[in-house]
PDB file of N, CA and C in Angstrom:
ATOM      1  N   UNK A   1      67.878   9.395 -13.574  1.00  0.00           N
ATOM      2  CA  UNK A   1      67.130   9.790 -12.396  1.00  0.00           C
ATOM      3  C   UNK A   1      66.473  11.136 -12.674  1.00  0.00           C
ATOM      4  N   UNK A   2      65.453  11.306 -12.415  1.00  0.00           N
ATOM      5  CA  UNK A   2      64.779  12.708 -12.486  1.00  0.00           C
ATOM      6  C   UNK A   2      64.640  13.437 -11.223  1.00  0.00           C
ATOM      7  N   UNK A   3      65.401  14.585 -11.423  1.00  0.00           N
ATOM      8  CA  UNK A   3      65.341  15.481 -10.095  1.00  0.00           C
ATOM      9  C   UNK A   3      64.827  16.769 -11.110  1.00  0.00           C
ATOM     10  N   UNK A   4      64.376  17.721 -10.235  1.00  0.00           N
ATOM     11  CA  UNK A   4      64.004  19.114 -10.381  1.00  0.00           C
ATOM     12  C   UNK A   4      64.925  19.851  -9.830  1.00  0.00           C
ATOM     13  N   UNK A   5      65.434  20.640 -10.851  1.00  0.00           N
ATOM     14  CA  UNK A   5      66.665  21.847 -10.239  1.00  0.00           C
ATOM     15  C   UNK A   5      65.656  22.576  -9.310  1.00  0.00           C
ATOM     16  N   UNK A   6      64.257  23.001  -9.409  1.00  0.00           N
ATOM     17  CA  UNK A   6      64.010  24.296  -8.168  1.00  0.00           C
ATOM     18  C   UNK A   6      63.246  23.437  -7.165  1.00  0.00           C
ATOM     19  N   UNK A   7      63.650  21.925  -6.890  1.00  0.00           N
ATOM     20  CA  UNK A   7      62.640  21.194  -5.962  1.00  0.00           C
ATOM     21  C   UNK A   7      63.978  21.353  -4.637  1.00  0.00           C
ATOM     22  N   UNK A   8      63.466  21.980  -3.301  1.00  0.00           N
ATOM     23  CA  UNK A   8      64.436  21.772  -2.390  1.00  0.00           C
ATOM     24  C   UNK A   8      64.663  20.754  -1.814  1.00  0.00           C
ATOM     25  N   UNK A   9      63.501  19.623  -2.173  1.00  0.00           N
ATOM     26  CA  UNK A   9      63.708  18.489  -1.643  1.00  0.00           C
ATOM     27  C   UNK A   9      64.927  17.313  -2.808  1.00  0.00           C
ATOM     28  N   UNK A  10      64.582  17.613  -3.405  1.00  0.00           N
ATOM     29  CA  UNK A  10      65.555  17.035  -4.840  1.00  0.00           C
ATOM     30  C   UNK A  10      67.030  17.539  -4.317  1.00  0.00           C
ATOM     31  N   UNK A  11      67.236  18.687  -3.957  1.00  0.00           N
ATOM     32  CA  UNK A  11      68.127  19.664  -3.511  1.00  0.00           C
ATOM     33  C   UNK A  11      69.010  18.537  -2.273  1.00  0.00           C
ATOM     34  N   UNK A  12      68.265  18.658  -1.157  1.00  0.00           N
ATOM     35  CA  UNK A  12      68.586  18.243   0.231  1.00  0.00           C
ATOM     36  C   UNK A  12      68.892  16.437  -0.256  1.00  0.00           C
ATOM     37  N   UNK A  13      68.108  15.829  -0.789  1.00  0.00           N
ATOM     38  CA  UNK A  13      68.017  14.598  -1.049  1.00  0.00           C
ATOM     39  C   UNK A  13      69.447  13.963  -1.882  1.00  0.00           C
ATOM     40  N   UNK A  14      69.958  14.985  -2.679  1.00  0.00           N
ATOM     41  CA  UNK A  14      71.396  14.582  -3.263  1.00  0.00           C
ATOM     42  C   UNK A  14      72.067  15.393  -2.928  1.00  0.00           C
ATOM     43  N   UNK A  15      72.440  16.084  -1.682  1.00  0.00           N
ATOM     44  CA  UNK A  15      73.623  16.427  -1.447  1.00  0.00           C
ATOM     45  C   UNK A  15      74.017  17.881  -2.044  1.00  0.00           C
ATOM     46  N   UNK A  16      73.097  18.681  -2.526  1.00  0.00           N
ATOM     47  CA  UNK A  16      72.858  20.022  -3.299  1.00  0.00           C
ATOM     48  C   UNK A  16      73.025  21.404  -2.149  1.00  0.00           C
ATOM     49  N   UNK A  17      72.513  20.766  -0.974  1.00  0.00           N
ATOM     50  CA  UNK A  17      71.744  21.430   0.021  1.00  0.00           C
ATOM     51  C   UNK A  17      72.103  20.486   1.399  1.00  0.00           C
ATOM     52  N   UNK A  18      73.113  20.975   2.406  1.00  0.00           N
ATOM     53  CA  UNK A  18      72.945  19.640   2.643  1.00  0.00           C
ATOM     54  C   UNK A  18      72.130  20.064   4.353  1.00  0.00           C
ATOM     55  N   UNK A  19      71.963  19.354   4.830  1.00  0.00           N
ATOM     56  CA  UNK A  19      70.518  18.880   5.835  1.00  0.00           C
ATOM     57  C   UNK A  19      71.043  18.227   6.998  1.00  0.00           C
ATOM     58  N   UNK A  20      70.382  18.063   8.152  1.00  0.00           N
ATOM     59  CA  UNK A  20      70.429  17.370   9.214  1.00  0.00           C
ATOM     60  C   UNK A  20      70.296  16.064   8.581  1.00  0.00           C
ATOM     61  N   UNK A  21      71.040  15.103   8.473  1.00  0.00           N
ATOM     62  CA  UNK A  21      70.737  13.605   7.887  1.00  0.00           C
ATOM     63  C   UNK A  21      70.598  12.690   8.819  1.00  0.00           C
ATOM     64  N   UNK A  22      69.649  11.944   9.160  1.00  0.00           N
ATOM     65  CA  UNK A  22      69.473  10.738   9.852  1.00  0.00           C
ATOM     66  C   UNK A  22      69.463   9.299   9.295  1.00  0.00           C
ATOM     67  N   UNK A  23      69.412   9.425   7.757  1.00  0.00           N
ATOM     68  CA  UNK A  23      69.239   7.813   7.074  1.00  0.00           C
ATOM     69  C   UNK A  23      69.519   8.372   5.956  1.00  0.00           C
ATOM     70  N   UNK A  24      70.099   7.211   5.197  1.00  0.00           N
ATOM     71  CA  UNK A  24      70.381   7.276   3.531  1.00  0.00           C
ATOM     72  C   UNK A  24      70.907   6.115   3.057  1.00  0.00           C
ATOM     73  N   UNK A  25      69.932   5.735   1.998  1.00  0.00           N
ATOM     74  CA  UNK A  25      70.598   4.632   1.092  1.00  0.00           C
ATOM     75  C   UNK A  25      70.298   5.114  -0.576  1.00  0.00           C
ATOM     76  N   UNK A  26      70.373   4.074  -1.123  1.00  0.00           N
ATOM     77  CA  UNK A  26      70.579   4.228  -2.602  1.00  0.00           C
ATOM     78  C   UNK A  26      69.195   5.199  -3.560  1.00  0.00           C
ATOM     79  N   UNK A  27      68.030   4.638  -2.363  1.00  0.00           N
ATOM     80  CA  UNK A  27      66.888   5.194  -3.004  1.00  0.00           C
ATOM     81  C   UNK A  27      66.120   6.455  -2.602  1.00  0.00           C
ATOM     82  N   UNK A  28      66.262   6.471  -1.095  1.00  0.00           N
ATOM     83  CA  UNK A  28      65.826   7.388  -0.104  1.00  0.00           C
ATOM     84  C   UNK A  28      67.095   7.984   0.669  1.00  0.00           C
ATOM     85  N   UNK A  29      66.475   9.232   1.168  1.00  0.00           N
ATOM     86  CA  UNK A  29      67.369  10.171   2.058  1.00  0.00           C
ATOM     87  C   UNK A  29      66.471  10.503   3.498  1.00  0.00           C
ATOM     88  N   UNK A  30      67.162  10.678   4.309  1.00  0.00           N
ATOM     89  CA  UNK A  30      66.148  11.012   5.678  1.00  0.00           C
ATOM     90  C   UNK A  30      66.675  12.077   6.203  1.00  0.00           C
ATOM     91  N   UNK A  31      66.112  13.252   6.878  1.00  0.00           N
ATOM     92  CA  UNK A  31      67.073  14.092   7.342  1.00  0.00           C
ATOM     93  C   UNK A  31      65.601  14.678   8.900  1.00  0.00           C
ATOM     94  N   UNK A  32      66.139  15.649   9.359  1.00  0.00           N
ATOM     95  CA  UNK A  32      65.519  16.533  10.918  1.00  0.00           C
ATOM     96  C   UNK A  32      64.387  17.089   9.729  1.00  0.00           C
ATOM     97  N   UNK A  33      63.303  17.303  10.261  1.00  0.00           N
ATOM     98  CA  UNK A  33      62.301  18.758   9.554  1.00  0.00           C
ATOM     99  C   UNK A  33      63.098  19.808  10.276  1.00  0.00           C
ATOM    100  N   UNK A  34      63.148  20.793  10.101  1.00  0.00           N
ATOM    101  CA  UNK A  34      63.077  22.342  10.455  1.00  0.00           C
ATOM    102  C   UNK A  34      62.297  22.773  11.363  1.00  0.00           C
ATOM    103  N   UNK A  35      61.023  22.423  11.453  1.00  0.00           N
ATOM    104  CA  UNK A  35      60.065  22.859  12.228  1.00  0.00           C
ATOM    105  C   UNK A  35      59.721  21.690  13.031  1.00  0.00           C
ATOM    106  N   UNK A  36      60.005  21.009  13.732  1.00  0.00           N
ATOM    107  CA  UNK A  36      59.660  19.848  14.411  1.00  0.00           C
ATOM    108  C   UNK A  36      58.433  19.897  14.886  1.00  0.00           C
ATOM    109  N   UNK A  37      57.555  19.151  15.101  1.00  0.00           N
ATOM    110  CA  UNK A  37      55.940  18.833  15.901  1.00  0.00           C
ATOM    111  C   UNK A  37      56.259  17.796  16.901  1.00  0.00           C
ATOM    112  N   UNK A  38      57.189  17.163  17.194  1.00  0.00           N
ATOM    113  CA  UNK A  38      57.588  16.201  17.938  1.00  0.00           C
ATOM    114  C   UNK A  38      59.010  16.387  17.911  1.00  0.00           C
ATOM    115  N   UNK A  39      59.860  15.688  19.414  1.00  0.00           N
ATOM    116  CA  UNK A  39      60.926  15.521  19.779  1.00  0.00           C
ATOM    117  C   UNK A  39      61.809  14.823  18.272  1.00  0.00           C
ATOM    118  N   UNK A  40      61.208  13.722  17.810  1.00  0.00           N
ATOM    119  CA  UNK A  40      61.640  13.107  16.194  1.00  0.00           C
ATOM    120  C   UNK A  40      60.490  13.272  15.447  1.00  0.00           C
ATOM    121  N   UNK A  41      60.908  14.410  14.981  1.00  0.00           N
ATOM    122  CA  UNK A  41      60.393  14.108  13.158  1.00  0.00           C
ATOM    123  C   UNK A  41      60.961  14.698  12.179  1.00  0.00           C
ATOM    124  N   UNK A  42      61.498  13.484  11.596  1.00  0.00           N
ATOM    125  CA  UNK A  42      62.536  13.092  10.179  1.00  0.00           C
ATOM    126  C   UNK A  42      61.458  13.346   9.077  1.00  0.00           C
ATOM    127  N   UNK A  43      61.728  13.635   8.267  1.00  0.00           N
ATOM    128  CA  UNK A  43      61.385  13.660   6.601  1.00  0.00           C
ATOM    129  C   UNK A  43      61.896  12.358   5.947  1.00  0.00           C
ATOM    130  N   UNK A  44      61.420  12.068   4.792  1.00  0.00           N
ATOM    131  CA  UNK A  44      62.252  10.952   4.321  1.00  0.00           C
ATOM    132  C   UNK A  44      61.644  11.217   3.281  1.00  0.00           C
ATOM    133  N   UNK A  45      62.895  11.021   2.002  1.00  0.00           N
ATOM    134  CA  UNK A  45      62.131  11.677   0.932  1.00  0.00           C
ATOM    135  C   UNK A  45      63.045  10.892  -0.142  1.00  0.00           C
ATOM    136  N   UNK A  46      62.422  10.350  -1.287  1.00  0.00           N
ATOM    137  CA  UNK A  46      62.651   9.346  -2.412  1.00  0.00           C
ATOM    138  C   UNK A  46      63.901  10.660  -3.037  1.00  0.00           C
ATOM    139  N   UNK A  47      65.196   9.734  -3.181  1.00  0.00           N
ATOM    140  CA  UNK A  47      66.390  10.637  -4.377  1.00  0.00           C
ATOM    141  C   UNK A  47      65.672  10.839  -5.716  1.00  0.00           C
ATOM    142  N   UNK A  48      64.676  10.748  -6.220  1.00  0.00           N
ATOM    143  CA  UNK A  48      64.144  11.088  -7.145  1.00  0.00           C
ATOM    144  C   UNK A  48      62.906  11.817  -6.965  1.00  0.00           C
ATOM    145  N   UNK A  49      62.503  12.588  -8.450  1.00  0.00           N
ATOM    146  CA  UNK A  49      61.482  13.113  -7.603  1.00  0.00           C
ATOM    147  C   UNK A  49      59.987  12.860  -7.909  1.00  0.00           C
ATOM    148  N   UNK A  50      58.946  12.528  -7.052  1.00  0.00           N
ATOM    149  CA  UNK A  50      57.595  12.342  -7.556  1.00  0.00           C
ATOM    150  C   UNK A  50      57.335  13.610  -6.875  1.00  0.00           C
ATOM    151  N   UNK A  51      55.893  14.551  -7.035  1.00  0.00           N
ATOM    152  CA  UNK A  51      54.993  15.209  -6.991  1.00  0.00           C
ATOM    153  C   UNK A  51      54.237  14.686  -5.265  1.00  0.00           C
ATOM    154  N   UNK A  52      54.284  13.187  -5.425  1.00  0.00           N
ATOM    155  CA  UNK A  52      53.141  12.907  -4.249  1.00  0.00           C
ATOM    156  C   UNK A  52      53.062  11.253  -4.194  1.00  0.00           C
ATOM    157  N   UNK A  53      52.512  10.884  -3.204  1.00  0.00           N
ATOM    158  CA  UNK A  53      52.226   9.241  -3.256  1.00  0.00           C
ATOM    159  C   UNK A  53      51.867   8.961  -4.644  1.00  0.00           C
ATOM    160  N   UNK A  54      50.730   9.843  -5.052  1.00  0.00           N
ATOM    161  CA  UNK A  54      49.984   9.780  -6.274  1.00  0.00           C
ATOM    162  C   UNK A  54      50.569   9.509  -7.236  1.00  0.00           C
ATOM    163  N   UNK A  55      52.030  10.103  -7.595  1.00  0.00           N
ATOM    164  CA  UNK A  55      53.030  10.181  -8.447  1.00  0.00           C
ATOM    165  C   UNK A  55      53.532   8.613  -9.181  1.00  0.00           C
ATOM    166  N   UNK A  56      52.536   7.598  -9.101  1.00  0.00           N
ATOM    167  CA  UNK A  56      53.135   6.137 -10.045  1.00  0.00           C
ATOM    168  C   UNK A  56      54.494   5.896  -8.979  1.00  0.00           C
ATOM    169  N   UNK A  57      54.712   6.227  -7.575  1.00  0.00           N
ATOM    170  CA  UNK A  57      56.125   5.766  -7.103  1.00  0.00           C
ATOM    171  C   UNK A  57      56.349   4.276  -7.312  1.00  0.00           C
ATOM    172  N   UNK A  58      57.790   3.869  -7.772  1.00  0.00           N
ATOM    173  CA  UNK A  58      57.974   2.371  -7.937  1.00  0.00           C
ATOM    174  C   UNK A  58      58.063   1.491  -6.352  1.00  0.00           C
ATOM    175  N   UNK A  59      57.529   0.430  -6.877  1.00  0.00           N
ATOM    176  CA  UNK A  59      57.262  -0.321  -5.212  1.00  0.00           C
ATOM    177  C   UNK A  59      59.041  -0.466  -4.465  1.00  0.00           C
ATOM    178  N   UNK A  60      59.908  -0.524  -5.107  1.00  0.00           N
ATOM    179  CA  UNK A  60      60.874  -0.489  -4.307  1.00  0.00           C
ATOM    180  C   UNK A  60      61.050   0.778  -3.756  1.00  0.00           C
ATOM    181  N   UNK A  61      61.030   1.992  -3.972  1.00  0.00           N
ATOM    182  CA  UNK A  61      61.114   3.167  -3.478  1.00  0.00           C
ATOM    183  C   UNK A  61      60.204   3.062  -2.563  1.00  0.00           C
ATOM    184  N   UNK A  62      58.781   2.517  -2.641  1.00  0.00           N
ATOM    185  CA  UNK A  62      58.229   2.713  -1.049  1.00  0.00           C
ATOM    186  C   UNK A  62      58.735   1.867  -0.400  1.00  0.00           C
ATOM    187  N   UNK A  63      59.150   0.467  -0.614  1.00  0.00           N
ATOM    188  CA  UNK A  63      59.842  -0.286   0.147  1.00  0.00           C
ATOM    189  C   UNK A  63      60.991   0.428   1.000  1.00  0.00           C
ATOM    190  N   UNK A  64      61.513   0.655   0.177  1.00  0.00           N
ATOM    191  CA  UNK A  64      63.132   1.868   0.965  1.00  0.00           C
ATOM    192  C   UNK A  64      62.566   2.703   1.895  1.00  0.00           C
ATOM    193  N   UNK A  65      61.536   3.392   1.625  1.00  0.00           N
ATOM    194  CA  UNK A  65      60.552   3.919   2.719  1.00  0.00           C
ATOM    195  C   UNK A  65      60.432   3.609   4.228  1.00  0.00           C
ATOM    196  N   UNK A  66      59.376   2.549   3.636  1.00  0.00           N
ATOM    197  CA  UNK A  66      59.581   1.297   5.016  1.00  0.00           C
ATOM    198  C   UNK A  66      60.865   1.077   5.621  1.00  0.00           C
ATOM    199  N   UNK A  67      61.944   0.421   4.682  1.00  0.00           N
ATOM    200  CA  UNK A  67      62.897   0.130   5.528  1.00  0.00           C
ATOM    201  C   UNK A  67      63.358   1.263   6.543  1.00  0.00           C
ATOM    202  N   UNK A  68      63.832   2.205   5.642  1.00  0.00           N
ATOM    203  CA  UNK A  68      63.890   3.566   6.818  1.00  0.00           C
ATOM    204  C   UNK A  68      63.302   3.841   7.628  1.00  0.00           C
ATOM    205  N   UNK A  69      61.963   3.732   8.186  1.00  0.00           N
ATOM    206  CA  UNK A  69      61.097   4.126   8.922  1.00  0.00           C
ATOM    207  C   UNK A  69      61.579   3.160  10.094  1.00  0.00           C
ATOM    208  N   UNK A  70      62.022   2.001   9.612  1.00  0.00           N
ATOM    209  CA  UNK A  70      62.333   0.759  10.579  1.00  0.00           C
ATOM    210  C   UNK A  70      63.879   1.489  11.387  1.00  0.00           C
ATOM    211  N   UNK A  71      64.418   1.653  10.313  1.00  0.00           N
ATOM    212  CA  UNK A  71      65.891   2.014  10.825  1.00  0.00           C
ATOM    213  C   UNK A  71      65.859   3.227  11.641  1.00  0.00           C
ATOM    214  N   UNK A  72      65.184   4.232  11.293  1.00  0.00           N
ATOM    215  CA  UNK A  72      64.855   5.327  11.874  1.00  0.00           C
ATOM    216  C   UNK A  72      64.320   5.458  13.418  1.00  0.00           C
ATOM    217  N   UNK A  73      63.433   4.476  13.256  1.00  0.00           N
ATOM    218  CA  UNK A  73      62.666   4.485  14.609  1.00  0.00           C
ATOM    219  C   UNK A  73      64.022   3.956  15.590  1.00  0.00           C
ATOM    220  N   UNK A  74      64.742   2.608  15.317  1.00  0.00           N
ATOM    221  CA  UNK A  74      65.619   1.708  16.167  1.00  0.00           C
ATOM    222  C   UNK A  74      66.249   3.050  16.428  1.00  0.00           C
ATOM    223  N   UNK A  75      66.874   4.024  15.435  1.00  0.00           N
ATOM    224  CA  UNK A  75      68.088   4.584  15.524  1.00  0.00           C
ATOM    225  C   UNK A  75      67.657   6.082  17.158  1.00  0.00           C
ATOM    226  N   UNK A  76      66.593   6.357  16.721  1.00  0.00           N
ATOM    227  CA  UNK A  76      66.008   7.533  17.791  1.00  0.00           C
ATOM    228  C   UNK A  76      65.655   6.991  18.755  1.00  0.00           C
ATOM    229  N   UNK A  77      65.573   5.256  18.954  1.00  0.00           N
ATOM    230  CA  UNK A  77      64.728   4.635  19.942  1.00  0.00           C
ATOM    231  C   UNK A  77      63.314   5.049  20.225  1.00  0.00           C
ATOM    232  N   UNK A  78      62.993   5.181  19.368  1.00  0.00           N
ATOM    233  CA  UNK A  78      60.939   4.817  19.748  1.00  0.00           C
ATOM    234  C   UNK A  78      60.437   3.886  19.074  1.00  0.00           C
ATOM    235  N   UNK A  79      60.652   2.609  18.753  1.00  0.00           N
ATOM    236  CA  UNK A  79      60.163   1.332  18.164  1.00  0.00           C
ATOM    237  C   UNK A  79      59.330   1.237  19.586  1.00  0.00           C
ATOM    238  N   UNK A  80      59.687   1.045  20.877  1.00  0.00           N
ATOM    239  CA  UNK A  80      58.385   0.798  21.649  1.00  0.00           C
ATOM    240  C   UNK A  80      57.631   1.151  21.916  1.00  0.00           C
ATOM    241  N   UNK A  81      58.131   3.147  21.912  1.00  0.00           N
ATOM    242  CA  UNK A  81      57.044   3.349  22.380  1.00  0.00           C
ATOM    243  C   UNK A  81      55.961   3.897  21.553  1.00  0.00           C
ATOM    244  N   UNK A  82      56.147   4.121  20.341  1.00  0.00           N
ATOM    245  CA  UNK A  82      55.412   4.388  18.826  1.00  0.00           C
ATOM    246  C   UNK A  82      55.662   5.122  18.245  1.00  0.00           C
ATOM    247  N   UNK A  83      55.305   5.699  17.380  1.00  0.00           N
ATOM    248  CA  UNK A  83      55.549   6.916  16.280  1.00  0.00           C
ATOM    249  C   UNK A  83      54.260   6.825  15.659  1.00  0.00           C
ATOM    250  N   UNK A  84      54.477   8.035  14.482  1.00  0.00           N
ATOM    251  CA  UNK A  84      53.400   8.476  13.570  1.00  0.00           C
ATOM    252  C   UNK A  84      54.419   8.240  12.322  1.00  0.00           C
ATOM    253  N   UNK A  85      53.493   7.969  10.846  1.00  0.00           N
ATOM    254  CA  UNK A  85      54.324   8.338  10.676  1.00  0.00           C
ATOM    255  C   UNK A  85      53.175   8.687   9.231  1.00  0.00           C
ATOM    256  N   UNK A  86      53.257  10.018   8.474  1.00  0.00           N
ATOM    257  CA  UNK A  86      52.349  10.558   7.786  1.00  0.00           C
ATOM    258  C   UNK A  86      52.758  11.178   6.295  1.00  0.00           C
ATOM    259  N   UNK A  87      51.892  10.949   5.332  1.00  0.00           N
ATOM    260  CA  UNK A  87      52.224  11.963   4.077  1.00  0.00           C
ATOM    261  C   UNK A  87      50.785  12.637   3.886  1.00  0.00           C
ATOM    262  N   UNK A  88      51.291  13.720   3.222  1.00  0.00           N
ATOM    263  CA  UNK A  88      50.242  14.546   2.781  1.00  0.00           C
ATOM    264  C   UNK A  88      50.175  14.868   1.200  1.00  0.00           C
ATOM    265  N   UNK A  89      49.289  15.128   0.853  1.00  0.00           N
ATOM    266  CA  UNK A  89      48.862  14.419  -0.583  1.00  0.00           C
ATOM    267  C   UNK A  89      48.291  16.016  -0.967  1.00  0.00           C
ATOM    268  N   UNK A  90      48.774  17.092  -1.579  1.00  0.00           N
ATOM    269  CA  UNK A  90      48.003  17.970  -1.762  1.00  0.00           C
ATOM    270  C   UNK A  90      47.689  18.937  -1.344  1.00  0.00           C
ATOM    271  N   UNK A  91      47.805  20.662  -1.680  1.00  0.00           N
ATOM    272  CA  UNK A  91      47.172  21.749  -1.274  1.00  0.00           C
ATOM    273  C   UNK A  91      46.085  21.560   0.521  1.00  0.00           C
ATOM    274  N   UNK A  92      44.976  20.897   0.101  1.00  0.00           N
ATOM    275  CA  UNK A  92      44.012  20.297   0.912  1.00  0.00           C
ATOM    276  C   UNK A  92      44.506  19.685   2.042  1.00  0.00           C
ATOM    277  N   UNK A  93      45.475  18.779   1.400  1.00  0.00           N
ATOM    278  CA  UNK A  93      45.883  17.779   2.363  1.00  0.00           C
ATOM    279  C   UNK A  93      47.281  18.304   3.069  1.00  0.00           C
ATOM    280  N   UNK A  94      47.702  19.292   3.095  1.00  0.00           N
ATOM    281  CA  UNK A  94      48.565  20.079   3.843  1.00  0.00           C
ATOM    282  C   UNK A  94      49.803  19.686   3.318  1.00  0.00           C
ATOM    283  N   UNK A  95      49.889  19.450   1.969  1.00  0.00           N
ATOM    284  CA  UNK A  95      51.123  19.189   1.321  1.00  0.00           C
ATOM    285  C   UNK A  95      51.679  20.426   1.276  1.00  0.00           C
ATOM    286  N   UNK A  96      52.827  21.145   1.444  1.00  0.00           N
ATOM    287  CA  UNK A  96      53.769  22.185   1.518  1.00  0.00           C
ATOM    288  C   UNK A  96      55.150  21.960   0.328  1.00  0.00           C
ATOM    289  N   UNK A  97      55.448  21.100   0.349  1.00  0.00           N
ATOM    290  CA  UNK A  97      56.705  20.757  -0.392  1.00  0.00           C
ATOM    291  C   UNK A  97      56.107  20.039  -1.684  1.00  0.00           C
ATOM    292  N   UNK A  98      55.852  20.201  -2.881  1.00  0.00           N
ATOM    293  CA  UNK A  98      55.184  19.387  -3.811  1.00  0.00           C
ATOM    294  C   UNK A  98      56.630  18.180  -4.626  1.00  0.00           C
ATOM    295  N   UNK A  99      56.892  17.535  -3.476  1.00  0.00           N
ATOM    296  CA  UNK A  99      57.958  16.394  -3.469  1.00  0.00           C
ATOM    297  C   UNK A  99      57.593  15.030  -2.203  1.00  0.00           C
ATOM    298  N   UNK A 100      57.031  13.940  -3.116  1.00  0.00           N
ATOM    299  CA  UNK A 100      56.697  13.342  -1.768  1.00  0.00           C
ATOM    300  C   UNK A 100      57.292  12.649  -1.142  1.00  0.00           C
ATOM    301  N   UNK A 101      56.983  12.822   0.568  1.00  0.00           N
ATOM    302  CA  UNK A 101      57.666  12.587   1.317  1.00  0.00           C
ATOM    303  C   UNK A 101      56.968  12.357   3.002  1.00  0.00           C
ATOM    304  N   UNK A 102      57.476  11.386   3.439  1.00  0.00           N
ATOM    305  CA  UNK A 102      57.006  10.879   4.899  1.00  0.00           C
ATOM    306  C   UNK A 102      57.705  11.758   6.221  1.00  0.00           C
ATOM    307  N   UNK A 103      56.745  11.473   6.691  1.00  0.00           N
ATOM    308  CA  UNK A 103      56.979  12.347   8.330  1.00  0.00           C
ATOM    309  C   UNK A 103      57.212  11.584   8.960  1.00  0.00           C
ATOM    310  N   UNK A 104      58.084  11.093   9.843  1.00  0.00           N
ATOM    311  CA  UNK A 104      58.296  10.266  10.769  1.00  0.00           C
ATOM    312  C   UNK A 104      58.119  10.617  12.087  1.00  0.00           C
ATOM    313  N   UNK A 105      56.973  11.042  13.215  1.00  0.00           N
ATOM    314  CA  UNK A 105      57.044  11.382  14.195  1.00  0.00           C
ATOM    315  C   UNK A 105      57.128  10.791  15.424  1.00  0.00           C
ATOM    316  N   UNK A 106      57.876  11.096  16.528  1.00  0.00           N
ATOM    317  CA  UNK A 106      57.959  10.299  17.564  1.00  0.00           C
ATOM    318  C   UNK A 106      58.435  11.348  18.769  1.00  0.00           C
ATOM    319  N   UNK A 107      58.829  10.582  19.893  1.00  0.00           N
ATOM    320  CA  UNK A 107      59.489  10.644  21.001  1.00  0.00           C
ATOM    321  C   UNK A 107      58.764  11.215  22.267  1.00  0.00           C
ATOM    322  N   UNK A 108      57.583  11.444  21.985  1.00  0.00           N
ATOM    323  CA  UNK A 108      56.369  11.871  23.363  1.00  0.00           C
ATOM    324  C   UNK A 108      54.917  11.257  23.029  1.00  0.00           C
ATOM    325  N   UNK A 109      54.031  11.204  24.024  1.00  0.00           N
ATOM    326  CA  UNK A 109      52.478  11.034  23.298  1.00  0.00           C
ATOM    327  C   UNK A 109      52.178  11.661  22.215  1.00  0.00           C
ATOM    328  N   UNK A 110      51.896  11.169  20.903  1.00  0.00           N
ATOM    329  CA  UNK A 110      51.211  11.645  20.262  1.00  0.00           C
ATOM    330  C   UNK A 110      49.383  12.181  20.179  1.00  0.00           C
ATOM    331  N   UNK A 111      48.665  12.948  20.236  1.00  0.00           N
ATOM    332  CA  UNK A 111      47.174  12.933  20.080  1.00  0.00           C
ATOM    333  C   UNK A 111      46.439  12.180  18.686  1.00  0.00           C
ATOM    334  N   UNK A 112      45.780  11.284  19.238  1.00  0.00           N
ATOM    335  CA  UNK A 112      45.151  10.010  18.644  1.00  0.00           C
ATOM    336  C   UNK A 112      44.531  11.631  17.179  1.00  0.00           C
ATOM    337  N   UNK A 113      43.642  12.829  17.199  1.00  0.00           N
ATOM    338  CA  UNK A 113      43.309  13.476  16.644  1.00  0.00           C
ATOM    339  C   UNK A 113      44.260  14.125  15.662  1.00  0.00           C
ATOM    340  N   UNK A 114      44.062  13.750  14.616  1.00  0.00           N
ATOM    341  CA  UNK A 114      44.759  14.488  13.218  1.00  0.00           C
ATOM    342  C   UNK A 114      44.159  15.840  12.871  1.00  0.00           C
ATOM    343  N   UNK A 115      43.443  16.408  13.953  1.00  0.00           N
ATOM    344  CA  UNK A 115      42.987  17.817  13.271  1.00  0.00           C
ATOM    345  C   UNK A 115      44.243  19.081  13.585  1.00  0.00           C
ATOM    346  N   UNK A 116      43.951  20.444  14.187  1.00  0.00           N
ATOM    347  CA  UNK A 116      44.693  21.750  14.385  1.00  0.00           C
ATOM    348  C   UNK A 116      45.853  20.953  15.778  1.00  0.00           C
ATOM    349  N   UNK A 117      47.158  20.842  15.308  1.00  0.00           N
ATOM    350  CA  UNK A 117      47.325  20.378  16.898  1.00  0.00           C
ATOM    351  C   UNK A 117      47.760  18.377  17.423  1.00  0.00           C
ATOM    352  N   UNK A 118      47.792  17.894  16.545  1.00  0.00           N
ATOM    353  CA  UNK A 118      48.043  16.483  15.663  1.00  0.00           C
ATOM    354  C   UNK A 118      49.020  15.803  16.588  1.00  0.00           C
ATOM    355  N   UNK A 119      49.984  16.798  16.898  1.00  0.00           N
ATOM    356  CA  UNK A 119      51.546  16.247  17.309  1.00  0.00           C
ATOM    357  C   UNK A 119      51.935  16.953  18.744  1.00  0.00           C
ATOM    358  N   UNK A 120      50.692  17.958  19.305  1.00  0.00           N
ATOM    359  CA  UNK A 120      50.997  18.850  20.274  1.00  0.00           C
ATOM    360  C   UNK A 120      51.152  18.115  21.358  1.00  0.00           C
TER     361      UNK A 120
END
């Protein structure tokens, strides 16, 4: 498995660091963000580490993705009433953590607008 000793997400993801956890299986880890934009939003981030979507991820790791996102939503209860759920790809693209990883947002209206303000 390839992890990065100075990646904090590599860190949080095996148990190095440990985190608000909401989901975990063999491939993926889910835990609270820190800074919430919504009532739920989880991180979910591959036990190994890619750079970004971009990163060649293997299709079962996004699969594990998905599944979590499924489990995640049932588990906070907003499967009805929706979520967001987002990665960011890049400097540009408001990537912060260069470990990729999904946002899972939920639990109030979201604004249809992805600009300053997304999740307000």
């Amino acid at each position: 498995m390839t992890v990065k000793d100075d990646c904090i997400f590599c860190k949080i993801a095996n148990h190095e660091i440990e985190s608000n956890y909401v989901y975990e299986d063999d491939l993926v880890c889910a835990f609270r963000d820190m800074s919430p934009l919504a009532p739920t939003h989880v991180l979910i981030v591959p036990k190994q580490h890619y750079d970004s979507i971009m990163d060649d991820v293997p299709a079962e790791v996004l699969a594990a993705i998905a599944h979590a996102v499924k489990e995640i939503a049932k588990s906070e209860g907003i499967t009805e009433s929706g979520l967001r759920c987002v990665t960011n790809v890049g400097e540009d693209g408001g990537q912060t953590v260069k470990h990729f990883h999904v946002h899972v947002l939920g639990g109030r209206k979201l604004s249809p607008d992805m600009g300053e303000g997304f999740a307000k």
